[in-house]
C-alpha atoms as a PDB file:
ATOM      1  CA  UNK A   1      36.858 -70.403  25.415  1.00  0.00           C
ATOM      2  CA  UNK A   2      32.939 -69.705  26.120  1.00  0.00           C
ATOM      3  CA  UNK A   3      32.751 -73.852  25.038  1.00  0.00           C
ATOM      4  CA  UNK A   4      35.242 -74.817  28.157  1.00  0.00           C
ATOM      5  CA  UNK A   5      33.372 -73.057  30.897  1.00  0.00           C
ATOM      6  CA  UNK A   6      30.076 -74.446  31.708  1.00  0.00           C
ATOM      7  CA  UNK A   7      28.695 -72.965  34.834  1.00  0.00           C
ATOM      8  CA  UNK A   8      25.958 -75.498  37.216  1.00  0.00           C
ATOM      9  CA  UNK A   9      24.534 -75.743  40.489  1.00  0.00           C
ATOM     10  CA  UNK A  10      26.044 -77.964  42.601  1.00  0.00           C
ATOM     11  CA  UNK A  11      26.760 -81.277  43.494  1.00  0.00           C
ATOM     12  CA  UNK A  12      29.361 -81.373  41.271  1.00  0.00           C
ATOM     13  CA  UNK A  13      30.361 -84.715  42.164  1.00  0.00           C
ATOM     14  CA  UNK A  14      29.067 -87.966  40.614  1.00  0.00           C
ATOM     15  CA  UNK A  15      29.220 -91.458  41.481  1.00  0.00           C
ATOM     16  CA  UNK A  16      27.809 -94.975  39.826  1.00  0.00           C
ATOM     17  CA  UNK A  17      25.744 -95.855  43.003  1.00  0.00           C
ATOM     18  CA  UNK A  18      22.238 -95.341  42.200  1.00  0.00           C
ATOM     19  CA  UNK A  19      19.525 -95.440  44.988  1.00  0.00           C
ATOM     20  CA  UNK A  20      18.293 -98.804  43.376  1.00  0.00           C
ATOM     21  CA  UNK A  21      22.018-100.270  43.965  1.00  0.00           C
ATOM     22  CA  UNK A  22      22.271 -99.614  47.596  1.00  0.00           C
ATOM     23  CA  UNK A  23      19.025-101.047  48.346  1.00  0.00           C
ATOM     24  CA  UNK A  24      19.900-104.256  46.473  1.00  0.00           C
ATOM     25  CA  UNK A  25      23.221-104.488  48.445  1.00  0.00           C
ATOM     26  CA  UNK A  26      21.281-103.726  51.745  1.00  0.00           C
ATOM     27  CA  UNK A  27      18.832-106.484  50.481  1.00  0.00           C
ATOM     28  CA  UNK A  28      21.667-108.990  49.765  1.00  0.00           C
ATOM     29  CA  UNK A  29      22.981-108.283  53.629  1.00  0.00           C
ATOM     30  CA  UNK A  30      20.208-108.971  55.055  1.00  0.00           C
ATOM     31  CA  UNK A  31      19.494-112.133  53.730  1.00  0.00           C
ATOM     32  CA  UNK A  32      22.175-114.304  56.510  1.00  0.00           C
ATOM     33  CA  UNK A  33      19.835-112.781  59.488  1.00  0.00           C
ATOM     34  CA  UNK A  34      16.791-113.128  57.741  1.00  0.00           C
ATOM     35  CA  UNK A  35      17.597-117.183  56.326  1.00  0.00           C
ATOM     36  CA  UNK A  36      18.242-118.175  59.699  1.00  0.00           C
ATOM     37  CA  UNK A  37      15.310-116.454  61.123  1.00  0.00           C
ATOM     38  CA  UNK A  38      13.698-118.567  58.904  1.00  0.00           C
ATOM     39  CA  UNK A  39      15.601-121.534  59.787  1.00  0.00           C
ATOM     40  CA  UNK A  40      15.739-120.989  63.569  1.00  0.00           C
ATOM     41  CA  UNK A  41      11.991-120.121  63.929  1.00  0.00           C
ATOM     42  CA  UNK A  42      10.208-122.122  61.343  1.00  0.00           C
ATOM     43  CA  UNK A  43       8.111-121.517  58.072  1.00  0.00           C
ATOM     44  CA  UNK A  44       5.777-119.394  60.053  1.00  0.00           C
ATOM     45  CA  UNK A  45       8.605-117.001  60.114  1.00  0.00           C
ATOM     46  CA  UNK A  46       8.737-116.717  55.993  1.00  0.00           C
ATOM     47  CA  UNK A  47       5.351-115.907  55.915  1.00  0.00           C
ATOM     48  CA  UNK A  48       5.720-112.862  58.080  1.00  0.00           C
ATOM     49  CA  UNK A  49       8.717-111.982  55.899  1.00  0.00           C
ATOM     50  CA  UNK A  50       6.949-112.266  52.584  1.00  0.00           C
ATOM     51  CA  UNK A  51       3.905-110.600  53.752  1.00  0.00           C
ATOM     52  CA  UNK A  52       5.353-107.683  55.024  1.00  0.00           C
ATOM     53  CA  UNK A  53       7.600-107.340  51.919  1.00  0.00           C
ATOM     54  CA  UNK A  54       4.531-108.031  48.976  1.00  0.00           C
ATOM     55  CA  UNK A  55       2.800-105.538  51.448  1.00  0.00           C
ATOM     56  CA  UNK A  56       5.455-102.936  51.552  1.00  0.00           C
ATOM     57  CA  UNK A  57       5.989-103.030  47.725  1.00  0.00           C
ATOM     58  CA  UNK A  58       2.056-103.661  47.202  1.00  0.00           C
ATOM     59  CA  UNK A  59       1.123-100.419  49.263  1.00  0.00           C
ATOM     60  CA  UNK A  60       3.388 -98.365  47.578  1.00  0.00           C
ATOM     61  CA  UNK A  61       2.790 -99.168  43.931  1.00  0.00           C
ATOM     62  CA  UNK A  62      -1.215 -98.329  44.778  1.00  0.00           C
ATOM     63  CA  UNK A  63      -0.777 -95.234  46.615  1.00  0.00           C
ATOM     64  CA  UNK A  64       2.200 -94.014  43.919  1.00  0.00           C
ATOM     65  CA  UNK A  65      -0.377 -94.748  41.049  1.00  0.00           C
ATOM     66  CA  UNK A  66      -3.397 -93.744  42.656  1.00  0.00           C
ATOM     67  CA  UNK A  67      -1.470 -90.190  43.010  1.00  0.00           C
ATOM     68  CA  UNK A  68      -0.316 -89.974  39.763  1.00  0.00           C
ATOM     69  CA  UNK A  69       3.336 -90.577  40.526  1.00  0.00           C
ATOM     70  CA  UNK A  70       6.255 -91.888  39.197  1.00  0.00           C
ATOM     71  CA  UNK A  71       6.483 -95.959  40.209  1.00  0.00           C
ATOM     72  CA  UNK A  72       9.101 -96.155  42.308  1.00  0.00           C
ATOM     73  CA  UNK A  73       9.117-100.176  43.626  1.00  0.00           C
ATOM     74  CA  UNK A  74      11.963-100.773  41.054  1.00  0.00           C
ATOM     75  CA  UNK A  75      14.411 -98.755  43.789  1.00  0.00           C
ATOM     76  CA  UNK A  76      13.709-101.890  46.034  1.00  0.00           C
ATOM     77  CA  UNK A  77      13.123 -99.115  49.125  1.00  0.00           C
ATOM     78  CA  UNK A  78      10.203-100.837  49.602  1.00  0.00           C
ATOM     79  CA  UNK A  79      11.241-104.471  49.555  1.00  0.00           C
ATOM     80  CA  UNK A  80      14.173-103.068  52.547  1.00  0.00           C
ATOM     81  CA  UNK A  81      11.372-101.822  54.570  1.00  0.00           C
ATOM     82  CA  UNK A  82       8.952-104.813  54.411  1.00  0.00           C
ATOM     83  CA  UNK A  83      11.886-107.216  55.284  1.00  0.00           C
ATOM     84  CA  UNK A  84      13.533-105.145  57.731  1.00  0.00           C
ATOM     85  CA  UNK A  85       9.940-104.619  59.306  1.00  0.00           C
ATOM     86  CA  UNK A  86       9.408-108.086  59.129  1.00  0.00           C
ATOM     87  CA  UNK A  87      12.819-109.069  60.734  1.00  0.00           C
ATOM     88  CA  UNK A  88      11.752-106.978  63.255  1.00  0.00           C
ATOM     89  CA  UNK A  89       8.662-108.834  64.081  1.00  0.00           C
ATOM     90  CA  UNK A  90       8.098-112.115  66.004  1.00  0.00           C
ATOM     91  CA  UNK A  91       7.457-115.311  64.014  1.00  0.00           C
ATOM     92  CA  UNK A  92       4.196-115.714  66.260  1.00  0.00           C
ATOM     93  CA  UNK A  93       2.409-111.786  64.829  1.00  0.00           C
ATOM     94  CA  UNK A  94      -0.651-113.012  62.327  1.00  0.00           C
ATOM     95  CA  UNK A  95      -0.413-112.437  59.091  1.00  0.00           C
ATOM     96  CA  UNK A  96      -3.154-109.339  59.301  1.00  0.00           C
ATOM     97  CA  UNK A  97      -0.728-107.611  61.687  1.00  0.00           C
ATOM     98  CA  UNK A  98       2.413-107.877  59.376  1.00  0.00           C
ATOM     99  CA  UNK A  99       0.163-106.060  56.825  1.00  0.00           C
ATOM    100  CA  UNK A 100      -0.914-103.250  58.874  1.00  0.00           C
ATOM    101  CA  UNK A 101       2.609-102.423  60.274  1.00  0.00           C
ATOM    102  CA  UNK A 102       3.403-102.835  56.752  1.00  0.00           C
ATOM    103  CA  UNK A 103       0.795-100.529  55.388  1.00  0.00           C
ATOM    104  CA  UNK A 104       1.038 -97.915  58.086  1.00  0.00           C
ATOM    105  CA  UNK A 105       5.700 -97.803  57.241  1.00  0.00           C
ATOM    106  CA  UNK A 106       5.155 -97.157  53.939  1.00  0.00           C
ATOM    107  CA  UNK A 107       2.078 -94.929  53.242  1.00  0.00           C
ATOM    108  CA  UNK A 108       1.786 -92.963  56.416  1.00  0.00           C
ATOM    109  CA  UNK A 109       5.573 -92.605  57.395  1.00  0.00           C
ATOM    110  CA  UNK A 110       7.139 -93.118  53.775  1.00  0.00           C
ATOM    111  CA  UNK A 111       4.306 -91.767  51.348  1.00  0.00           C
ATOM    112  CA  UNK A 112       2.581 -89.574  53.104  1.00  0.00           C
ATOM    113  CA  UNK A 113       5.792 -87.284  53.723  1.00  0.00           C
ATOM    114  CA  UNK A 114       6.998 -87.290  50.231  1.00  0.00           C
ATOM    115  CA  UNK A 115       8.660 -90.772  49.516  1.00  0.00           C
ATOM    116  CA  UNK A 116      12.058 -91.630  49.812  1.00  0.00           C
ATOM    117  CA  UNK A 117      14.196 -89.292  51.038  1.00  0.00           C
ATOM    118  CA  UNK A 118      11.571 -87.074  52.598  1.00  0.00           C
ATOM    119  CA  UNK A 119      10.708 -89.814  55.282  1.00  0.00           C
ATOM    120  CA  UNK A 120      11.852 -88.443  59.056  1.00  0.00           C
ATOM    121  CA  UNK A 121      12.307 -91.543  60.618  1.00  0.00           C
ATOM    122  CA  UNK A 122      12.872 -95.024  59.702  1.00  0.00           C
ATOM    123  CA  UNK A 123       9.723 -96.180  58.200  1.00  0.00           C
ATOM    124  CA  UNK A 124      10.463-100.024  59.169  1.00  0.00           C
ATOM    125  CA  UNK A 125      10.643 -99.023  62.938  1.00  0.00           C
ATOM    126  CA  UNK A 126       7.673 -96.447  62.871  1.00  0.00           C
ATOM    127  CA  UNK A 127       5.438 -99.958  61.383  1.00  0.00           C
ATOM    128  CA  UNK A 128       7.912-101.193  64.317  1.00  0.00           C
ATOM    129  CA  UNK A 129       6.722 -99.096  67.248  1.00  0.00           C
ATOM    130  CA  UNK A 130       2.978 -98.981  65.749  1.00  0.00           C
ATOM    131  CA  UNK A 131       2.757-102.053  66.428  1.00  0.00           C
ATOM    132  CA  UNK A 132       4.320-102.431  69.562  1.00  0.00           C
ATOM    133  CA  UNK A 133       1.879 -99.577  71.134  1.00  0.00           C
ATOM    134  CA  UNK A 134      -0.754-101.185  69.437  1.00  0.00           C
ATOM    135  CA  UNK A 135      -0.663-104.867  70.081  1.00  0.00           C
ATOM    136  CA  UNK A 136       1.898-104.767  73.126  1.00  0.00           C
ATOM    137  CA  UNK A 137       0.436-108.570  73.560  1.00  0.00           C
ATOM    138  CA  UNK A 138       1.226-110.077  70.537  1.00  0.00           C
ATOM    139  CA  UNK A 139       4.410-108.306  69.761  1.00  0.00           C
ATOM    140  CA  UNK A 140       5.947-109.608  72.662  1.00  0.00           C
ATOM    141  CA  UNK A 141       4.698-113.557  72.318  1.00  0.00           C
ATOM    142  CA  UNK A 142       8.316-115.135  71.024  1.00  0.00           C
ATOM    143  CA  UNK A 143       6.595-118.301  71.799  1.00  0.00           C
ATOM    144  CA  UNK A 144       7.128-120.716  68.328  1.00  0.00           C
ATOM    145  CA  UNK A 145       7.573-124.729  68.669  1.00  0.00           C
ATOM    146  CA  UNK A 146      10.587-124.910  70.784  1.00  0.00           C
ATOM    147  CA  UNK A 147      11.632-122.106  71.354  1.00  0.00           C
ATOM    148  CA  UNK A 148       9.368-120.111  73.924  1.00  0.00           C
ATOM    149  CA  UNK A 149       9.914-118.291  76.906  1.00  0.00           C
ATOM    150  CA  UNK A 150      11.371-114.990  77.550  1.00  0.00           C
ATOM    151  CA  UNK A 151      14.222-113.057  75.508  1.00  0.00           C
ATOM    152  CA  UNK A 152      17.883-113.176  76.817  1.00  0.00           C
ATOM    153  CA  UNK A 153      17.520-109.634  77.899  1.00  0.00           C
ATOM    154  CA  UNK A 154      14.292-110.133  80.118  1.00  0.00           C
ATOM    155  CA  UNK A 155      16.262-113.238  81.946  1.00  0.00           C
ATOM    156  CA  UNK A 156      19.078-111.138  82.386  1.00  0.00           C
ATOM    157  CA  UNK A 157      17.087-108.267  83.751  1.00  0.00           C
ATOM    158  CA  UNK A 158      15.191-111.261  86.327  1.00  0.00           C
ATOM    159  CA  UNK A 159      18.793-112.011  87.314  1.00  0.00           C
ATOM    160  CA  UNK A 160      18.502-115.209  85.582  1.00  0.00           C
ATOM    161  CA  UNK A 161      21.204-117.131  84.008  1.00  0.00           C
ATOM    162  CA  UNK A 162      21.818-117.312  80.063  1.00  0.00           C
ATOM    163  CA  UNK A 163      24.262-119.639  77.695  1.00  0.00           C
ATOM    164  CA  UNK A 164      26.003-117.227  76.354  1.00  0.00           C
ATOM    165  CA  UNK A 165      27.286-119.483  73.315  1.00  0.00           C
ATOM    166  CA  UNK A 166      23.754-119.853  72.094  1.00  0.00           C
ATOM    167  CA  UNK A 167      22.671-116.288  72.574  1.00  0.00           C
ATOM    168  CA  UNK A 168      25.660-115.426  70.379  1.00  0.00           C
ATOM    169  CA  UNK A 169      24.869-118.098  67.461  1.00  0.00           C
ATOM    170  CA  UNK A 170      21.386-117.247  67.890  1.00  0.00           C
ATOM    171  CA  UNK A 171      19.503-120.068  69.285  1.00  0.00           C
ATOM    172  CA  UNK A 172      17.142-118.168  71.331  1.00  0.00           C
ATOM    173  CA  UNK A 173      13.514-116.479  71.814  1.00  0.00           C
ATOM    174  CA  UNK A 174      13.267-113.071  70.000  1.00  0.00           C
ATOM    175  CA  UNK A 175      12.316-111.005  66.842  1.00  0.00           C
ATOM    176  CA  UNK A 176      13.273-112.851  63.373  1.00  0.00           C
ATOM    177  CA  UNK A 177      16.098-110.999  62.315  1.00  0.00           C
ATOM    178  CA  UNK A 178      17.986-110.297  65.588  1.00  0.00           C
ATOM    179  CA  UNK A 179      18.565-112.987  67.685  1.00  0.00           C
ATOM    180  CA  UNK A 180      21.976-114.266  65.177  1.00  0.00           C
ATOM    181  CA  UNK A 181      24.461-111.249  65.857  1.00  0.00           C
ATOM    182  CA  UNK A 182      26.920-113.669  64.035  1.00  0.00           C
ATOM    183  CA  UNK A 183      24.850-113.324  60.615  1.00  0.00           C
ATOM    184  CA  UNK A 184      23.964-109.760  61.110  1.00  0.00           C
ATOM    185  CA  UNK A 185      27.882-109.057  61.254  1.00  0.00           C
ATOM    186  CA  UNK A 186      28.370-110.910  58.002  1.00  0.00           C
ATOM    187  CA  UNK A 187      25.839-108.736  56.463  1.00  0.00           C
ATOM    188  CA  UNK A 188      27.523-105.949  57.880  1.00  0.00           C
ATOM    189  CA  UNK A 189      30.809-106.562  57.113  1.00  0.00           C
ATOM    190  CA  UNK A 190      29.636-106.511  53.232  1.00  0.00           C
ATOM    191  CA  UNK A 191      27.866-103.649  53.467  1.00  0.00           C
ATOM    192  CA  UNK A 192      31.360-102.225  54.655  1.00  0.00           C
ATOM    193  CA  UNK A 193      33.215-104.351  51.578  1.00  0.00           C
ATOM    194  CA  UNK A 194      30.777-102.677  49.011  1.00  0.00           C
ATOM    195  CA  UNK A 195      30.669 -99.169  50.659  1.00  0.00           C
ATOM    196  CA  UNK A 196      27.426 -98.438  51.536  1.00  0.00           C
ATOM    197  CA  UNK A 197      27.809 -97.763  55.348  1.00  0.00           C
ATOM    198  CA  UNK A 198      31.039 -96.805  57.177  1.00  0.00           C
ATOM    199  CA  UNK A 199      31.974 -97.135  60.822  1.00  0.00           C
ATOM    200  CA  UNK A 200      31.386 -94.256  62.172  1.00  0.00           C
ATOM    201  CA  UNK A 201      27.266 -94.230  63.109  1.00  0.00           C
ATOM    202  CA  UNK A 202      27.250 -98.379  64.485  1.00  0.00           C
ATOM    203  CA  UNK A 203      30.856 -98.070  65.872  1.00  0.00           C
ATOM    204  CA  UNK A 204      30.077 -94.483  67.978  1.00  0.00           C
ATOM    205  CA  UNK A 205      26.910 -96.496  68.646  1.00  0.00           C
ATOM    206  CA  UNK A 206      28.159 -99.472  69.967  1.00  0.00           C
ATOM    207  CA  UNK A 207      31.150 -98.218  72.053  1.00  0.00           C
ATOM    208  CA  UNK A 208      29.118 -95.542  73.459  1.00  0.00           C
ATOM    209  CA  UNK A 209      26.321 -97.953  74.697  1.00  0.00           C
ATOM    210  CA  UNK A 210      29.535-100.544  75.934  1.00  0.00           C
ATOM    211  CA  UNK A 211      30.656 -97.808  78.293  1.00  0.00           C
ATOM    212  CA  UNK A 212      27.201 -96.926  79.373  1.00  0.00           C
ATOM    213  CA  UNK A 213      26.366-100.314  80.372  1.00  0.00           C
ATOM    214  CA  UNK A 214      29.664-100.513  81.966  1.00  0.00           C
ATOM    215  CA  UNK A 215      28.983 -97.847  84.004  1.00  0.00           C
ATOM    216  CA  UNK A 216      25.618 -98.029  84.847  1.00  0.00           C
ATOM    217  CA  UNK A 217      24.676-101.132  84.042  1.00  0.00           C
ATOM    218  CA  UNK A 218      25.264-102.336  87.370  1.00  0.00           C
ATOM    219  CA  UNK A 219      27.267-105.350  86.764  1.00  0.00           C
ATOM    220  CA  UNK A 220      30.632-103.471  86.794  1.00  0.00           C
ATOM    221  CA  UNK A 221      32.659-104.479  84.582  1.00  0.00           C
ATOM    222  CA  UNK A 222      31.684-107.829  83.954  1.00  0.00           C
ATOM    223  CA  UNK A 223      32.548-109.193  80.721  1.00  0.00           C
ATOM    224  CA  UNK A 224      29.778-111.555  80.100  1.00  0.00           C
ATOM    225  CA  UNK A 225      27.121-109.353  81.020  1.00  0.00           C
ATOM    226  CA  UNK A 226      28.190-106.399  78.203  1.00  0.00           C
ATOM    227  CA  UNK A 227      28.220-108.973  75.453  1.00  0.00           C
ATOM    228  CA  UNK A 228      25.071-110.495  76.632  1.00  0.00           C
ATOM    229  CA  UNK A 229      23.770-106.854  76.163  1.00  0.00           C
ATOM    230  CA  UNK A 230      25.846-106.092  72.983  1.00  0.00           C
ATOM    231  CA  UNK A 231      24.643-109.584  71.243  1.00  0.00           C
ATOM    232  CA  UNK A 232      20.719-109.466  72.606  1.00  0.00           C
ATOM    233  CA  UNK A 233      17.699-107.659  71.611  1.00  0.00           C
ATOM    234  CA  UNK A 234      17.971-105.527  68.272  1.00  0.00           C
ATOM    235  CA  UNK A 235      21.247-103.534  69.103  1.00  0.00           C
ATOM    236  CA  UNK A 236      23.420-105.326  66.677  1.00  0.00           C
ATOM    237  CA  UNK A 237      20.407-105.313  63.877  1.00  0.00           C
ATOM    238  CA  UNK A 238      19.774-101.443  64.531  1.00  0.00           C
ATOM    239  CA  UNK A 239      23.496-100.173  64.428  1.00  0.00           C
ATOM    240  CA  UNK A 240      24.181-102.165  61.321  1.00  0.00           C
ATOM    241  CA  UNK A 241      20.971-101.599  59.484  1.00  0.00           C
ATOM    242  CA  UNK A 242      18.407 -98.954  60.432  1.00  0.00           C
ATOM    243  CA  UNK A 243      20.616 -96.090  62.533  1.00  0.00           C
ATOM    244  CA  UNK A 244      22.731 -95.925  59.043  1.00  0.00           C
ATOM    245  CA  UNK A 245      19.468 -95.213  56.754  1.00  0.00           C
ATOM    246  CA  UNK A 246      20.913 -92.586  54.659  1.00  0.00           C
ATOM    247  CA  UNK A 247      17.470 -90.353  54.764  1.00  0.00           C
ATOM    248  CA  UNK A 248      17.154 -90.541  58.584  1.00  0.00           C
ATOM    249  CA  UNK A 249      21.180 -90.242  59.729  1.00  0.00           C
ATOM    250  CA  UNK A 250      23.392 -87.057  60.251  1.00  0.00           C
ATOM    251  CA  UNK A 251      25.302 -86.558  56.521  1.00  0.00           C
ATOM    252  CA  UNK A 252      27.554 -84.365  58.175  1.00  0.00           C
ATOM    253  CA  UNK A 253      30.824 -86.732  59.431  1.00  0.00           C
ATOM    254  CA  UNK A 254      31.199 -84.710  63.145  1.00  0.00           C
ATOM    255  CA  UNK A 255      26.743 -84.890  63.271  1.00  0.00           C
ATOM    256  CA  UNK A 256      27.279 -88.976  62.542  1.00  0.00           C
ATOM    257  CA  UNK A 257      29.416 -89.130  65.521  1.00  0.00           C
ATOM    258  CA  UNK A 258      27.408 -87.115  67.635  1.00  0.00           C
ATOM    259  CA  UNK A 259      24.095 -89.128  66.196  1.00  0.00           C
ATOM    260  CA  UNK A 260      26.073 -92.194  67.601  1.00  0.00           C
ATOM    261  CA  UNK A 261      26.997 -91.384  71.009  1.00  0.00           C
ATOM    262  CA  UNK A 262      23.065 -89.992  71.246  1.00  0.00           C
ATOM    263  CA  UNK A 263      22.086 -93.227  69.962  1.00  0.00           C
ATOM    264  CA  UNK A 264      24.369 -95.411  72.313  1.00  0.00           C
ATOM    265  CA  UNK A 265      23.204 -92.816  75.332  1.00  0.00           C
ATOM    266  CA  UNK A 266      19.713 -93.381  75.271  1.00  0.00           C
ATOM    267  CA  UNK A 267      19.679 -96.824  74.289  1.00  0.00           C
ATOM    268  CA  UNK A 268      21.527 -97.449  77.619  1.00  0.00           C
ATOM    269  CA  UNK A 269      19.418 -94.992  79.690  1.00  0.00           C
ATOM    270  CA  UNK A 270      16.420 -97.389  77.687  1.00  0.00           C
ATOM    271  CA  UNK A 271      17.899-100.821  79.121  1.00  0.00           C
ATOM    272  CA  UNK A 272      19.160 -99.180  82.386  1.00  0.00           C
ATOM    273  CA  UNK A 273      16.094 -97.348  83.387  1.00  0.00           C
ATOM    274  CA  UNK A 274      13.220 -98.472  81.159  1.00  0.00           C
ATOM    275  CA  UNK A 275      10.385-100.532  81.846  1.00  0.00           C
ATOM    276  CA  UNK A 276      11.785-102.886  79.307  1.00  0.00           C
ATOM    277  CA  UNK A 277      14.830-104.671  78.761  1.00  0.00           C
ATOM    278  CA  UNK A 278      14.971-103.170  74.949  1.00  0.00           C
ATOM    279  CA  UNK A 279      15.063-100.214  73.959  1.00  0.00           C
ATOM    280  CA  UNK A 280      16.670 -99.731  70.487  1.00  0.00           C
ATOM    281  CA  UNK A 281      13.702 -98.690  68.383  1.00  0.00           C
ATOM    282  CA  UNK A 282      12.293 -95.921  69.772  1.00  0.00           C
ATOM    283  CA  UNK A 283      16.272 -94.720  70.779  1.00  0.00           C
ATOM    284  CA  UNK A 284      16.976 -94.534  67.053  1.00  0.00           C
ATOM    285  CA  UNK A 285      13.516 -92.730  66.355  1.00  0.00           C
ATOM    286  CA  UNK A 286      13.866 -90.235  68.541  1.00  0.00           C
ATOM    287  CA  UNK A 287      17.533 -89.473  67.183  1.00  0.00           C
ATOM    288  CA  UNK A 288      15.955 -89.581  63.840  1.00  0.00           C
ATOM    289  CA  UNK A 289      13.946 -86.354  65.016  1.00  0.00           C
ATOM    290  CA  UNK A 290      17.003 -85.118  66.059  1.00  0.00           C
ATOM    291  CA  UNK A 291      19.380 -85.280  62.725  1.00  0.00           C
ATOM    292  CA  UNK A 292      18.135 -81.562  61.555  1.00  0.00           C
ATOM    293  CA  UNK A 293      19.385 -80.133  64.874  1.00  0.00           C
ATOM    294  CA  UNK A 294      22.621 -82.365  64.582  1.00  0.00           C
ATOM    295  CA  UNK A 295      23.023 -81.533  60.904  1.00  0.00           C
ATOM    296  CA  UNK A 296      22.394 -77.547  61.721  1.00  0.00           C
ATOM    297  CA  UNK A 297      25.683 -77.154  64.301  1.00  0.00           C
ATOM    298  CA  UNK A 298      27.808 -79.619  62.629  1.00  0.00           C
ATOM    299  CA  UNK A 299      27.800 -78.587  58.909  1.00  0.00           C
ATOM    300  CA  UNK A 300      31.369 -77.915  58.268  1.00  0.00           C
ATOM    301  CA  UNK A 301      31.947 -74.064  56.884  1.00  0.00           C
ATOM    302  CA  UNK A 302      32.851 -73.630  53.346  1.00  0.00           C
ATOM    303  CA  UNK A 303      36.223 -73.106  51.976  1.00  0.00           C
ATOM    304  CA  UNK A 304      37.322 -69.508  53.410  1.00  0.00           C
ATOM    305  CA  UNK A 305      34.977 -69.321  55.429  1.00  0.00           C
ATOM    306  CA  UNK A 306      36.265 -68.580  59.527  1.00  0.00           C
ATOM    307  CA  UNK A 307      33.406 -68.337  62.067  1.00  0.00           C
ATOM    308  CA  UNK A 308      32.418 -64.586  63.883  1.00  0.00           C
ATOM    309  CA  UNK A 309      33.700 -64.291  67.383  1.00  0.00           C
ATOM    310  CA  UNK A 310      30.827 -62.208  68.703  1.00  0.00           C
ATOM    311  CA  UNK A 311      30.370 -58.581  67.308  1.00  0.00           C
ATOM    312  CA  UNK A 312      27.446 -57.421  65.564  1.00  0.00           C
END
């Protein structure tokens, strides 16, 4: 009988996903925003890609080494960072600044806390926001051969006029990887196919920010204007890919809701009330510093467990 019970610490579920298979699927969805970057913005736009990726991988194979620690580039954590960073950048940023923002995600925000899974916000938007408080100038230059000028979301915000079919397909001035909400949904919707994310996070997200900007956007409830705002600037790229990082997101299902609608809220209160017409990064890092607090009043109770109504 002794042979039949066999007494361990929990989890005692398993699975066949490993850490190294999520970040190749994540990999493989990103590749329809990141090819048209490419394609929409020119080669200069694959060298910002591949730098911050050899970077990203390059950085953390030294530091992991110099440390005396176990190699971990084979996860590919590091090749999702460098391209997600570099999606995340114009095509115009030199090739020095793609390594610093780089260098600064993976050792200082990834490394330096512990590696992955210790990491307390996104590393790909703190090389994000580094650089944007850094080099304000250069991170907001979209100017590359044709397509120059400001972002859909800046002429809205001027009370200019937009074609809305090319915002959608993506034939406009912004960062690489988010100005095609068409490919980022395909990369989504397989990320969906194989698993990795669910709906709740980027759907909470995205209907809460809808009915914010509905509200208070102060265009009433004007169609084109909400998928103008839905479609531009990194919303669709940060719901689908970076507010669903499994280290920096609520694991508890009621905290992912509530991470959502906090997400949606201040990314709206960003765009509404903000001194720019984006808003998305630094919305989804500070709910990153939120997720312990979420995580603390939403952990469900364990099984026969009811909660105290006062007393001592």
């Amino acid at each position: 009988m002794s042979d039949l019970r066999k007494v361990s610490s929990s989890p005692h579920i398993r699975d066949k996903a490993t850490s190294s298979n999520i970040m190749r699927d994540v990999v493989i969805a990103l590749l329809p925003a990141a090819i048209f970057g490419v394609f929409h913005f020119g080669v200069n736009a694959l060298v910002v890609l591949l730098v911050t990726i050899a970077t990203s991988v390059a950085t953390e194979y030294i530091y992991e080494k110099y440390m005396h620690k176990p190699v971990t580039i084979g996860d590919y954590s590091a090749v999702v960072t460098g391209l997600l960073l570099g999606m995340n950048l114009p095509s115009s940023a030199p090739w020095w600044m793609a390594m610093l923002g780089s260098i600064f995600a993976v050792l200082v925000v990834k490394q330096l806390f512990g590696g992955l899974g210790q990491n307390f916000m996104n590393p790909a938007l703190g090389g994000r926001c580094f650089l944007m408080i850094s080099f304000a100038g250069r991170m907001t230059n979209y100017a590359y051969d044709t397509f120059t000028g400001a972002t859909p979301l800046a002429v809205i915000r001027e009370g200019g006029s937009i074609d809305m079919f090319q915002m959608v397909m993506g034939n406009t001035a912004g960062m690489i990887g988010e100005t095609s909400a068409i490919a980022i949904l395909v990369g989504a919707a397989y990320l969906l196919w194989r698993g990795v994310i669910d709906l709740k996070i980027p759907g909470t997200y995205i209907v809460t920010f809808a009915v914010f900007m509905l509200l208070f956007g102060g265009h009433g409830f004007d169609g084109t204007y909400l998928v103008a705002q839905l479609a531009g600037g990194g919303l669709m790229l940060g719901a689908w890919f970076m507010a669903t990082d499994y280290v920096t997101s609520p694991i508890t299902p009621k905290g992912q809701i509530v991470y959502g609608v906090i997400l949606g809220l201040l990314t709206g209160i960003f765009r509404c009330f903000g001194p720019s017409p984006e808003g998305v990064s630094y919305a989804i890092i500070f709910s990153n510093l939120l997720v312990p607090l979420i995580e603390r009043f939403t952990i469900p109770l364990a099984f026969g467990k009811v909660k105290e109504k006062g007393g001592n």
